[in-house]
PDB file of N, CA and C in Angstrom:
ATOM      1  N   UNK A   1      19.830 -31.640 -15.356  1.00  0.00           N
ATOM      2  CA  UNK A   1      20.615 -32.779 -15.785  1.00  0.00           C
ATOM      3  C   UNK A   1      19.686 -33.700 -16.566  1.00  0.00           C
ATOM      4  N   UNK A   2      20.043 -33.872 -17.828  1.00  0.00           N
ATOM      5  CA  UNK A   2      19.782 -34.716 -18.429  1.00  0.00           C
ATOM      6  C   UNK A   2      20.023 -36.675 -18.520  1.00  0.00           C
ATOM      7  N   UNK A   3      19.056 -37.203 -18.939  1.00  0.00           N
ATOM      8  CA  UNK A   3      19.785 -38.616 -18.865  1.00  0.00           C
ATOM      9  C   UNK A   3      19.422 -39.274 -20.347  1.00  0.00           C
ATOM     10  N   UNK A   4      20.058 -39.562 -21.334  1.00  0.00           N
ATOM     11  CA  UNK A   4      19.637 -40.282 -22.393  1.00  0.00           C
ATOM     12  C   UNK A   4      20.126 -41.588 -22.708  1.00  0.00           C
ATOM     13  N   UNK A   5      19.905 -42.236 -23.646  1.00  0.00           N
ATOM     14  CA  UNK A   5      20.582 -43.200 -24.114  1.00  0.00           C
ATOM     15  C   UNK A   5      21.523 -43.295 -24.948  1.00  0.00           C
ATOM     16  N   UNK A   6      22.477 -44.580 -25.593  1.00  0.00           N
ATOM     17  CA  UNK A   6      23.299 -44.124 -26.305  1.00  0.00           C
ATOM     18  C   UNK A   6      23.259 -43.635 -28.119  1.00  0.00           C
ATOM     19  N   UNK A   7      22.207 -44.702 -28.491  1.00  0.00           N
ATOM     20  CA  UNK A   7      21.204 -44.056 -29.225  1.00  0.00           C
ATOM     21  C   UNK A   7      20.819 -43.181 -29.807  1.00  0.00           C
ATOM     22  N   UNK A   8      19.918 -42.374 -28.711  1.00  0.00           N
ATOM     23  CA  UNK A   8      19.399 -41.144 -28.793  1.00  0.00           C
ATOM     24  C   UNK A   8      20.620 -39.886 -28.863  1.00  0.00           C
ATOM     25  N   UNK A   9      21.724 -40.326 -27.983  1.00  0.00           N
ATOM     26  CA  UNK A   9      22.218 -39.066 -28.192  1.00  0.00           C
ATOM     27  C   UNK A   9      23.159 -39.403 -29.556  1.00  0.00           C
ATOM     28  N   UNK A  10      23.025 -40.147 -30.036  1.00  0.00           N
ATOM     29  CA  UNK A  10      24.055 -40.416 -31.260  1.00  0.00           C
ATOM     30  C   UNK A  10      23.394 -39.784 -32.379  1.00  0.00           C
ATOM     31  N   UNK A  11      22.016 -40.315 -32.243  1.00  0.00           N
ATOM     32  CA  UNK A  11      21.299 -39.520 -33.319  1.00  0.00           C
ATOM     33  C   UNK A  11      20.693 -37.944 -33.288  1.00  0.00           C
ATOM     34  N   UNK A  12      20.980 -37.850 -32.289  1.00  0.00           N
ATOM     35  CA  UNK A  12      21.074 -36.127 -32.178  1.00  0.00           C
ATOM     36  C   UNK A  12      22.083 -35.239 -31.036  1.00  0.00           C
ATOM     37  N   UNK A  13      23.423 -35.759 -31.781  1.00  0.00           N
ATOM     38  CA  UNK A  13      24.477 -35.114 -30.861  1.00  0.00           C
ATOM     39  C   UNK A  13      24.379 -33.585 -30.871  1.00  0.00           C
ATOM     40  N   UNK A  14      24.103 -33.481 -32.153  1.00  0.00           N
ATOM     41  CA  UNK A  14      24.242 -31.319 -32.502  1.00  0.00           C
ATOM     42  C   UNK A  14      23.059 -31.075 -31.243  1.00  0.00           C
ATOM     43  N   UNK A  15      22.137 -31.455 -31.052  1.00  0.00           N
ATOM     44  CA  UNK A  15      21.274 -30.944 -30.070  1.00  0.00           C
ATOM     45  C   UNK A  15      21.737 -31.116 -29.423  1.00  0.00           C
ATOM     46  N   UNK A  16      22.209 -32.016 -28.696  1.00  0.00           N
ATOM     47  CA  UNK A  16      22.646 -32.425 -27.002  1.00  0.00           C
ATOM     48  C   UNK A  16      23.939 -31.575 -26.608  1.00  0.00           C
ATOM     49  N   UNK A  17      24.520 -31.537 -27.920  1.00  0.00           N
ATOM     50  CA  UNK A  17      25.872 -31.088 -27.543  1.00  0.00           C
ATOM     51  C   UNK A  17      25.620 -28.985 -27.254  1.00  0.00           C
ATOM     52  N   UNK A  18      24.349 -28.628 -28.120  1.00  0.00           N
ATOM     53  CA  UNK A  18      24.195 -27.444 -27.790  1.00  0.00           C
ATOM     54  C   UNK A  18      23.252 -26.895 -26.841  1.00  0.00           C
ATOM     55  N   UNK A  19      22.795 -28.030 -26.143  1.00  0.00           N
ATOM     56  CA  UNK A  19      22.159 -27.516 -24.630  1.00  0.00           C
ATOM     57  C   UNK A  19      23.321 -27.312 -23.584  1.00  0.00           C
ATOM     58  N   UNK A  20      24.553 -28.082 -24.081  1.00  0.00           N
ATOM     59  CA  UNK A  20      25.390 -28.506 -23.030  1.00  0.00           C
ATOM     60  C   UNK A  20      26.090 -26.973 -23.205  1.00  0.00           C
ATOM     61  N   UNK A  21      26.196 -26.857 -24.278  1.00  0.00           N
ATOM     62  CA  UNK A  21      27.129 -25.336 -24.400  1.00  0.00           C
ATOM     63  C   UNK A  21      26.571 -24.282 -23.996  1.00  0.00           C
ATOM     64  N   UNK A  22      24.928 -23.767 -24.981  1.00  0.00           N
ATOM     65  CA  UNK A  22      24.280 -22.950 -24.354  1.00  0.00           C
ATOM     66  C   UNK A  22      23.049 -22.930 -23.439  1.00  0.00           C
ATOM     67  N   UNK A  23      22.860 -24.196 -22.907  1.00  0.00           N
ATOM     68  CA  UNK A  23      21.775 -23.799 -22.084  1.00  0.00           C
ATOM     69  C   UNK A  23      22.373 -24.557 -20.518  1.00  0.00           C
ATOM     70  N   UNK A  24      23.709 -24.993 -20.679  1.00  0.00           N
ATOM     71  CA  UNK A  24      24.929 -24.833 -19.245  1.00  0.00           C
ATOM     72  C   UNK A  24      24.037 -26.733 -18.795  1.00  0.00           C
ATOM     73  N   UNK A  25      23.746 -27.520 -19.799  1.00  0.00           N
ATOM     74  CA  UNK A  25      23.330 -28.447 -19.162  1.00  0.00           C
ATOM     75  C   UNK A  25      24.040 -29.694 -19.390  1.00  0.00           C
ATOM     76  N   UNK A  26      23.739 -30.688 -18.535  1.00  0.00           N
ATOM     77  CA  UNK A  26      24.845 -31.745 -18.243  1.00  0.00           C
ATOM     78  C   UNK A  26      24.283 -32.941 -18.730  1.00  0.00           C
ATOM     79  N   UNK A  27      24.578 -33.982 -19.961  1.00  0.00           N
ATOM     80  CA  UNK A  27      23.822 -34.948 -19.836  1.00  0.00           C
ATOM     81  C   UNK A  27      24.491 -35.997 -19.714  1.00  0.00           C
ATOM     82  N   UNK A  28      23.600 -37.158 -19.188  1.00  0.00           N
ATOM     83  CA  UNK A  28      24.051 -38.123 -18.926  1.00  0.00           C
ATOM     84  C   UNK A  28      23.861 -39.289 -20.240  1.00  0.00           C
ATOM     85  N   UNK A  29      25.013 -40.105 -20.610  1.00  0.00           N
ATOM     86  CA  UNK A  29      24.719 -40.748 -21.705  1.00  0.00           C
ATOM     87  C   UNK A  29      24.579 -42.110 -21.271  1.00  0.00           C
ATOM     88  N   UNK A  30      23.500 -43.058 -20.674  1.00  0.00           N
ATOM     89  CA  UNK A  30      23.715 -44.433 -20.706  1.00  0.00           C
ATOM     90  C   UNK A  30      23.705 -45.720 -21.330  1.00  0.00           C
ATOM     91  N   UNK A  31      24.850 -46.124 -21.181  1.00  0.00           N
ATOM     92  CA  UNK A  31      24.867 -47.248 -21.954  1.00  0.00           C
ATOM     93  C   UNK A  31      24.864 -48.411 -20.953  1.00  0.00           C
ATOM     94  N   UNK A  32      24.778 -50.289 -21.797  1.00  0.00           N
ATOM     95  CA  UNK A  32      24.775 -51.172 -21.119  1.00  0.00           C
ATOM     96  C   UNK A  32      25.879 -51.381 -20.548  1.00  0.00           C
ATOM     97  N   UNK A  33      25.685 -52.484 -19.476  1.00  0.00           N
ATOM     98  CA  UNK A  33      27.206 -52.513 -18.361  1.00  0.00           C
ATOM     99  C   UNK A  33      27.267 -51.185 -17.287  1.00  0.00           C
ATOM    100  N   UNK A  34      26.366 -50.720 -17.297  1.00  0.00           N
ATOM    101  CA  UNK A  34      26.703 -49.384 -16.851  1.00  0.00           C
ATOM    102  C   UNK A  34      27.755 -48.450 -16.780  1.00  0.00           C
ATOM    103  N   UNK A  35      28.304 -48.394 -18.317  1.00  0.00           N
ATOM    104  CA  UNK A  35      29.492 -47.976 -18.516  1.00  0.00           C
ATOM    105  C   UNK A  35      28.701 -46.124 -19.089  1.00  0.00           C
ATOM    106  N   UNK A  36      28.108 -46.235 -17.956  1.00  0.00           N
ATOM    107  CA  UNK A  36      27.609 -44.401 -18.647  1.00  0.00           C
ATOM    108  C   UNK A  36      29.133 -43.219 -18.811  1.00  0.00           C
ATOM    109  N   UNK A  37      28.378 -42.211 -18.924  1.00  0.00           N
ATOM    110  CA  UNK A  37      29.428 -41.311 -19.759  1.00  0.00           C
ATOM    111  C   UNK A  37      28.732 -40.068 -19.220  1.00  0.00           C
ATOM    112  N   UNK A  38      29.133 -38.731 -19.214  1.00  0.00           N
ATOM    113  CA  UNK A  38      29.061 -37.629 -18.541  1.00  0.00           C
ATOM    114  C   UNK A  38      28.679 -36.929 -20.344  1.00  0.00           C
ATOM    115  N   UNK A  39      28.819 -35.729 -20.955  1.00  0.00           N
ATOM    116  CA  UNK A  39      28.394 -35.302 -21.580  1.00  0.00           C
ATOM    117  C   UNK A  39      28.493 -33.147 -20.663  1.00  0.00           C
ATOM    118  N   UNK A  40      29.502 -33.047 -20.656  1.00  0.00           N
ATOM    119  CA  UNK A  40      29.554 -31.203 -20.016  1.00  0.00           C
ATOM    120  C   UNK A  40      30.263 -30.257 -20.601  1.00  0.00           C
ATOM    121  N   UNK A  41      29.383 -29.057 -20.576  1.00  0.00           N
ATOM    122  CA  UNK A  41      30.855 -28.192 -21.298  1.00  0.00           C
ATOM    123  C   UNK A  41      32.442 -28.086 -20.755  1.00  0.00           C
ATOM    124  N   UNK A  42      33.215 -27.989 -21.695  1.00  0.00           N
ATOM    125  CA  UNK A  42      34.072 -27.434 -21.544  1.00  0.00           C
ATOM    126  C   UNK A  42      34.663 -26.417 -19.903  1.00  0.00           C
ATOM    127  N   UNK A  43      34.081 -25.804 -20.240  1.00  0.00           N
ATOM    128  CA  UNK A  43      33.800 -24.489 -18.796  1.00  0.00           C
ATOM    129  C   UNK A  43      33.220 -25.211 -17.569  1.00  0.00           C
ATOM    130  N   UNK A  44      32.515 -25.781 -17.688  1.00  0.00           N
ATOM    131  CA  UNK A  44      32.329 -27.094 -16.451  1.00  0.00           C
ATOM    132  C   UNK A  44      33.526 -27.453 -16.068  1.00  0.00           C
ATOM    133  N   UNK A  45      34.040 -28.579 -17.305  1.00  0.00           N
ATOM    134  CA  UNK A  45      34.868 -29.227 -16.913  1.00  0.00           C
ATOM    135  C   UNK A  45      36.467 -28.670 -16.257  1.00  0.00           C
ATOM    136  N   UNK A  46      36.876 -27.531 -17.147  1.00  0.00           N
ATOM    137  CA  UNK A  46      37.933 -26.788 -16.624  1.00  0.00           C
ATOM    138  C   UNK A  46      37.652 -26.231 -14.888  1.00  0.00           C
ATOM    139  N   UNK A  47      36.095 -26.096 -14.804  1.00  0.00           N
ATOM    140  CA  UNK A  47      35.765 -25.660 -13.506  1.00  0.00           C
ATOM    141  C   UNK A  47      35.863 -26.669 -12.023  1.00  0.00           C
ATOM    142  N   UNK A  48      35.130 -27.624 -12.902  1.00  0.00           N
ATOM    143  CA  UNK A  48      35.648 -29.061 -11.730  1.00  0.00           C
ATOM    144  C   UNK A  48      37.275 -29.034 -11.947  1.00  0.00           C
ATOM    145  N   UNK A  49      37.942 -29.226 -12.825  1.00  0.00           N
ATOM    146  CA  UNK A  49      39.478 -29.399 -12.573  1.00  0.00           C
ATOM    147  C   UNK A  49      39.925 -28.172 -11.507  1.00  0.00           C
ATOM    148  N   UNK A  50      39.927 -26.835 -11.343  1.00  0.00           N
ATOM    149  CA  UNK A  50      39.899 -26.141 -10.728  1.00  0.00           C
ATOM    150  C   UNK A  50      40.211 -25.708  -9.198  1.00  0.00           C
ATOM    151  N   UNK A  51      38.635 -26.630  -9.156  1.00  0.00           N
ATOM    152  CA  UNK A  51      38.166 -26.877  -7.902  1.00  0.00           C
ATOM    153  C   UNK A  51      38.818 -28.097  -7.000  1.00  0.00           C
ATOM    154  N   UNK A  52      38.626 -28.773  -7.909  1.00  0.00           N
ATOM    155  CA  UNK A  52      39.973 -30.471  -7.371  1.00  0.00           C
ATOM    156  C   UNK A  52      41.408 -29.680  -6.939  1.00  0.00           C
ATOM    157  N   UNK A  53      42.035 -28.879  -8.111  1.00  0.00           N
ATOM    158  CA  UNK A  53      43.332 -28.233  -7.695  1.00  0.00           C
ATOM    159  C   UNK A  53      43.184 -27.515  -6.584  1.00  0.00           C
ATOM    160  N   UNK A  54      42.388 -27.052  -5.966  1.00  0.00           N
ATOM    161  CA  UNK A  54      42.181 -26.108  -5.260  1.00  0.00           C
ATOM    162  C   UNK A  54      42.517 -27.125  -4.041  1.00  0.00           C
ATOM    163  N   UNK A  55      41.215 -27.777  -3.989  1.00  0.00           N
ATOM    164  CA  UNK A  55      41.049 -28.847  -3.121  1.00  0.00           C
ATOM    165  C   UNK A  55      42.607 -29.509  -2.779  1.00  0.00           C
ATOM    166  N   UNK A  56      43.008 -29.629  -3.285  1.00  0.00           N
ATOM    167  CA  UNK A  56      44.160 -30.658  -3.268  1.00  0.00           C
ATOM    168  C   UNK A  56      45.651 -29.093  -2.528  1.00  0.00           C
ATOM    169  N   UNK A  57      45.415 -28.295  -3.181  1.00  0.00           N
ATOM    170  CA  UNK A  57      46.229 -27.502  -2.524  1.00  0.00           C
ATOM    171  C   UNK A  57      46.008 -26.626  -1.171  1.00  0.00           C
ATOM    172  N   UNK A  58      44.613 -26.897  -0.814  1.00  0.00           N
ATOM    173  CA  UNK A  58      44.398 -26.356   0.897  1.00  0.00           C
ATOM    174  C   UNK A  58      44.875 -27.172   0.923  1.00  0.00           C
ATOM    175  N   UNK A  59      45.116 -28.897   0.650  1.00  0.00           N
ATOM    176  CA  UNK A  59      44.797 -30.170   2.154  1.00  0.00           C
ATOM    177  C   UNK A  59      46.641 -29.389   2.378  1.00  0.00           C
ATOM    178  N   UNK A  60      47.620 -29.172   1.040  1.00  0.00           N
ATOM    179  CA  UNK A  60      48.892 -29.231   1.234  1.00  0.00           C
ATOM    180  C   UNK A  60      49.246 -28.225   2.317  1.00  0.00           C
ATOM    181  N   UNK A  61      48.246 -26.347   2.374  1.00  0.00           N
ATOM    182  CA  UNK A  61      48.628 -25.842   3.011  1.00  0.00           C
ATOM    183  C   UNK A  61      48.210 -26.550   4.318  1.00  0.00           C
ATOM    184  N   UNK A  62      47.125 -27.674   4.781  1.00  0.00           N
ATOM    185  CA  UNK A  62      46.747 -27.907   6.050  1.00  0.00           C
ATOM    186  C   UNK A  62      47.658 -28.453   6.569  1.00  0.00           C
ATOM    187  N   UNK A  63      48.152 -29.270   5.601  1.00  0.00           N
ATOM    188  CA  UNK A  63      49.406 -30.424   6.270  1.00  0.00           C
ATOM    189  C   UNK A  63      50.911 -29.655   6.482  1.00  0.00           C
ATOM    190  N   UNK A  64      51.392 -28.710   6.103  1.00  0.00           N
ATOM    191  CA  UNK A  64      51.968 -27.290   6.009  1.00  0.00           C
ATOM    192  C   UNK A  64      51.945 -26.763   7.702  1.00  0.00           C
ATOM    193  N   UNK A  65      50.573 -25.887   7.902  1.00  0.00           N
ATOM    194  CA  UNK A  65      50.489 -25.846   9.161  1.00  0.00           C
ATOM    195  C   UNK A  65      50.758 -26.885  10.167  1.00  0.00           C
ATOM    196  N   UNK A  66      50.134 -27.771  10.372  1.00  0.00           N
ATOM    197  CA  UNK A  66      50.398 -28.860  11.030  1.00  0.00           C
ATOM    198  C   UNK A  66      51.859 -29.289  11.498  1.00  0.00           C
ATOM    199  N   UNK A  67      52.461 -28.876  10.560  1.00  0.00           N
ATOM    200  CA  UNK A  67      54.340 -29.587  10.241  1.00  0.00           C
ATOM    201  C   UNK A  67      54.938 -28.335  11.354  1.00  0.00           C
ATOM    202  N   UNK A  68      54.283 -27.233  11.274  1.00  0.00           N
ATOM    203  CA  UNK A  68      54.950 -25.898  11.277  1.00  0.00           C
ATOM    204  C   UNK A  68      54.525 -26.043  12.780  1.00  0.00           C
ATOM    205  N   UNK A  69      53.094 -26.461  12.900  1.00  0.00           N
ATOM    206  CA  UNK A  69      52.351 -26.009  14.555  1.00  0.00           C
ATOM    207  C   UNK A  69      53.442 -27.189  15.555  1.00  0.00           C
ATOM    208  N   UNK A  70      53.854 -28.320  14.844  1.00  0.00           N
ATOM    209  CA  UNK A  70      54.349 -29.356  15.207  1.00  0.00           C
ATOM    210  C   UNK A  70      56.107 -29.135  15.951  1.00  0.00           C
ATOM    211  N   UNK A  71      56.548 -28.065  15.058  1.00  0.00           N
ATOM    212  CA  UNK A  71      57.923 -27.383  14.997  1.00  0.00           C
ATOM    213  C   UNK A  71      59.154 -28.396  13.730  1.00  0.00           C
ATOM    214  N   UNK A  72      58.496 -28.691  13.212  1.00  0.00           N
ATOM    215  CA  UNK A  72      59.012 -29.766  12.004  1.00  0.00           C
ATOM    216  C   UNK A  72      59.050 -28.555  10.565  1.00  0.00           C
ATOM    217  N   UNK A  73      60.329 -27.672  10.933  1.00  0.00           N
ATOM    218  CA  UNK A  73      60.414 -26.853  10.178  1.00  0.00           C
ATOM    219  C   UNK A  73      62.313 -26.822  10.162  1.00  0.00           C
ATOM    220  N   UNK A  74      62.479 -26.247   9.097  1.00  0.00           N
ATOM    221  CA  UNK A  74      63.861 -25.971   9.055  1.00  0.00           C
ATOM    222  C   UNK A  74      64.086 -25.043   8.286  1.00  0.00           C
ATOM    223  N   UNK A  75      65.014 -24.123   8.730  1.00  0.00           N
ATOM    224  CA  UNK A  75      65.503 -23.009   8.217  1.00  0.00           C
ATOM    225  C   UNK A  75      67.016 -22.854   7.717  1.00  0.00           C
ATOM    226  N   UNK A  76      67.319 -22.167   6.304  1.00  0.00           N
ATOM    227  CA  UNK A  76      67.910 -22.180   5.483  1.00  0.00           C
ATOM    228  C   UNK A  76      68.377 -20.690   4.814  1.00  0.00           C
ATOM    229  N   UNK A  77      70.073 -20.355   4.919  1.00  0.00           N
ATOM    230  CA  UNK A  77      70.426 -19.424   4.314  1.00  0.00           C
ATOM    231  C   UNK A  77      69.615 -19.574   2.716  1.00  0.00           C
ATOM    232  N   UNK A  78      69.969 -18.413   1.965  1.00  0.00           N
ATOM    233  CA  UNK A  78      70.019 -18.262   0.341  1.00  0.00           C
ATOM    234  C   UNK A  78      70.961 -19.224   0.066  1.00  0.00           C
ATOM    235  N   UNK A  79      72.269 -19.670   0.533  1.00  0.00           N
ATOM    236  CA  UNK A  79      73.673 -19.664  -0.107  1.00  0.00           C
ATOM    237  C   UNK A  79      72.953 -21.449   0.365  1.00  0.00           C
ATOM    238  N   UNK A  80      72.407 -22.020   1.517  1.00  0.00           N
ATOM    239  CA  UNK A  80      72.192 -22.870   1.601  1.00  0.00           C
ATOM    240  C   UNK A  80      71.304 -24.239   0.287  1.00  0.00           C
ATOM    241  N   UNK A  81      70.508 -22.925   0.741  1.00  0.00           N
ATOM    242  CA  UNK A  81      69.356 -23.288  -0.593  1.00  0.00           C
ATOM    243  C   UNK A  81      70.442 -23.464  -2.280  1.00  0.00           C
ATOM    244  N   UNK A  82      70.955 -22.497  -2.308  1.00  0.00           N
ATOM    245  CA  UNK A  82      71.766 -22.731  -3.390  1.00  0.00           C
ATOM    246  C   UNK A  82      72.369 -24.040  -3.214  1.00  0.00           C
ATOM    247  N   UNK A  83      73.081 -24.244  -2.702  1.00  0.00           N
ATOM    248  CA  UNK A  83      74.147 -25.518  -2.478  1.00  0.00           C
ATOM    249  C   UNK A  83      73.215 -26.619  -2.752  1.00  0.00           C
ATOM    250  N   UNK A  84      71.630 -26.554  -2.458  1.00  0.00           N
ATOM    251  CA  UNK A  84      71.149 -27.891  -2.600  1.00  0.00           C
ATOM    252  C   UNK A  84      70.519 -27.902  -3.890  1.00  0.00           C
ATOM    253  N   UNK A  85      70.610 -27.190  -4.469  1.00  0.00           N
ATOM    254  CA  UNK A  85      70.174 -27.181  -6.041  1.00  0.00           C
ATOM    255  C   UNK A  85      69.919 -28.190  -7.007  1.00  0.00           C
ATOM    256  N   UNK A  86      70.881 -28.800  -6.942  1.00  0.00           N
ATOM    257  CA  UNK A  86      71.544 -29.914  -7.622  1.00  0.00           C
ATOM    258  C   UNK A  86      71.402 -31.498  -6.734  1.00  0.00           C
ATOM    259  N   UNK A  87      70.999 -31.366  -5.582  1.00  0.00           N
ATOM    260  CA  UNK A  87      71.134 -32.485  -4.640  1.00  0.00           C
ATOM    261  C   UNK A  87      70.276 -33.494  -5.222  1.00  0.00           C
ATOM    262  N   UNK A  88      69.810 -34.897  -4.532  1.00  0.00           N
ATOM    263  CA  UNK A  88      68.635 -35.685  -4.818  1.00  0.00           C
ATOM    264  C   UNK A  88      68.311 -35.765  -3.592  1.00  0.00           C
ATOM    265  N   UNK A  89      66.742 -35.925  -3.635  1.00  0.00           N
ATOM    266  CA  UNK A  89      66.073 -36.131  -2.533  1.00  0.00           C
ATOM    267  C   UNK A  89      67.130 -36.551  -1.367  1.00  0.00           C
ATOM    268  N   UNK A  90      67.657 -37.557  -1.386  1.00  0.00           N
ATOM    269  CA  UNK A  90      68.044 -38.536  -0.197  1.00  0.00           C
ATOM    270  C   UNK A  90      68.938 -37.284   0.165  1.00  0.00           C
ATOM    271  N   UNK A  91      69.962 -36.709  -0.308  1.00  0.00           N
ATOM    272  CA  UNK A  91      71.257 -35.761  -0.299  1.00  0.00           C
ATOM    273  C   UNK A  91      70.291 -35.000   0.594  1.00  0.00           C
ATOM    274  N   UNK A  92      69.401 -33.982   0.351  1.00  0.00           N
ATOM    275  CA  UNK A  92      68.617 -33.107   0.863  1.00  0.00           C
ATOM    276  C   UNK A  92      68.377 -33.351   1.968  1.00  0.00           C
ATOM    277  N   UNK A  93      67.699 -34.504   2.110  1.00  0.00           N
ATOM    278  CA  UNK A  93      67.324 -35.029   2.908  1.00  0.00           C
ATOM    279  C   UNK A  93      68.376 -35.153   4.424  1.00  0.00           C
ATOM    280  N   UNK A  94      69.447 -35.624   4.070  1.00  0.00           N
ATOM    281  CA  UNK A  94      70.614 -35.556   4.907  1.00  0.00           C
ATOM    282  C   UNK A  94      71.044 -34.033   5.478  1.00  0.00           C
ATOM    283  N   UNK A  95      71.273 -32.817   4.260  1.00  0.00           N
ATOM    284  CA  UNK A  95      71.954 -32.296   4.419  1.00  0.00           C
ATOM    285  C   UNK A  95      70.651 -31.347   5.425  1.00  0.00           C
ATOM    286  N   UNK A  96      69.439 -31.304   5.307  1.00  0.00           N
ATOM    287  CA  UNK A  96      68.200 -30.767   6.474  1.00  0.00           C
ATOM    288  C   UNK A  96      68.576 -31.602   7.597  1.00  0.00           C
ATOM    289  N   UNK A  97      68.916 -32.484   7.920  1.00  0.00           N
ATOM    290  CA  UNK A  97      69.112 -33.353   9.223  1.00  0.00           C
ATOM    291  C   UNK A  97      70.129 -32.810  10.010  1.00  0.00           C
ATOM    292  N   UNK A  98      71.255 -32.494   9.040  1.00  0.00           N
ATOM    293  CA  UNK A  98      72.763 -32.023   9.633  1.00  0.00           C
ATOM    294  C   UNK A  98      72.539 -30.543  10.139  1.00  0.00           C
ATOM    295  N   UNK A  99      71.759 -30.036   9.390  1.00  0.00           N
ATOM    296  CA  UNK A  99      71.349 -28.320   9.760  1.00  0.00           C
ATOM    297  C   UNK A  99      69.954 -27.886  10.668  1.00  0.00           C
ATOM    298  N   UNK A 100      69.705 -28.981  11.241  1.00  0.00           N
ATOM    299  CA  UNK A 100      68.381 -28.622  12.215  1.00  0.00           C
ATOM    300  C   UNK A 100      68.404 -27.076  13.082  1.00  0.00           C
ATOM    301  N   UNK A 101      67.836 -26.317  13.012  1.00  0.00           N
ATOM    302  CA  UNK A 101      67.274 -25.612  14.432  1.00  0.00           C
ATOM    303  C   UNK A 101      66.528 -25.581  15.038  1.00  0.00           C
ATOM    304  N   UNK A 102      66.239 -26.678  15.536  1.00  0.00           N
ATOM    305  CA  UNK A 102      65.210 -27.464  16.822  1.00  0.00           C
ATOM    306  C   UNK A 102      65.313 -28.613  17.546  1.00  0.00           C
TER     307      UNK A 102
END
């Protein structure tokens, strides 16, 4: 990881920008206020997004289990599911209340 100024990397972005591509490195650009700036490839960045999605979709399966270990589940024909197609939340909401099996 690199750290430069704003400066420096202005006056030599083609370099900075091609360590970042081919030599997989990250720099840091600082400026005053400490309003710094990141500087990563592409492929990094799609990789952190990734990883966040990822992240974010265990916590859903954790909270998933939990609901399920809890018995806060409800079960639903095809023809049911159909019928709510079209519903809004609140409707749904009702029409899972009226159809409990638990």
């Amino acid at each position: 990881m690199l750290a430069v100024n704003y400066s420096t990397i202005r006056s030599n972005l083609k370099e900075y920008c091609d360590m970042v591509t081919d030599e997989n490195e990250t720099v840091i650009v600082t400026r005053k206020g400490k309003k710094n700036v990141v500087v990563l490839s592409l492929e990094e960045y799609n990789e952190l997004n990734k990883v966040r999605r990822n992240k974010d979709y265990l916590a859903m399966l954790d909270e998933s289990r939990r609901q399920l270990s809890e018995g806060k589940t409800y079960t639903f024909t095809m023809d049911e599911l159909g019928s709510m197609e079209n519903m809004s939340a609140a409707e749904m909401q009702a029409f899972a209340e009226a159809h409990k099996d638990f």
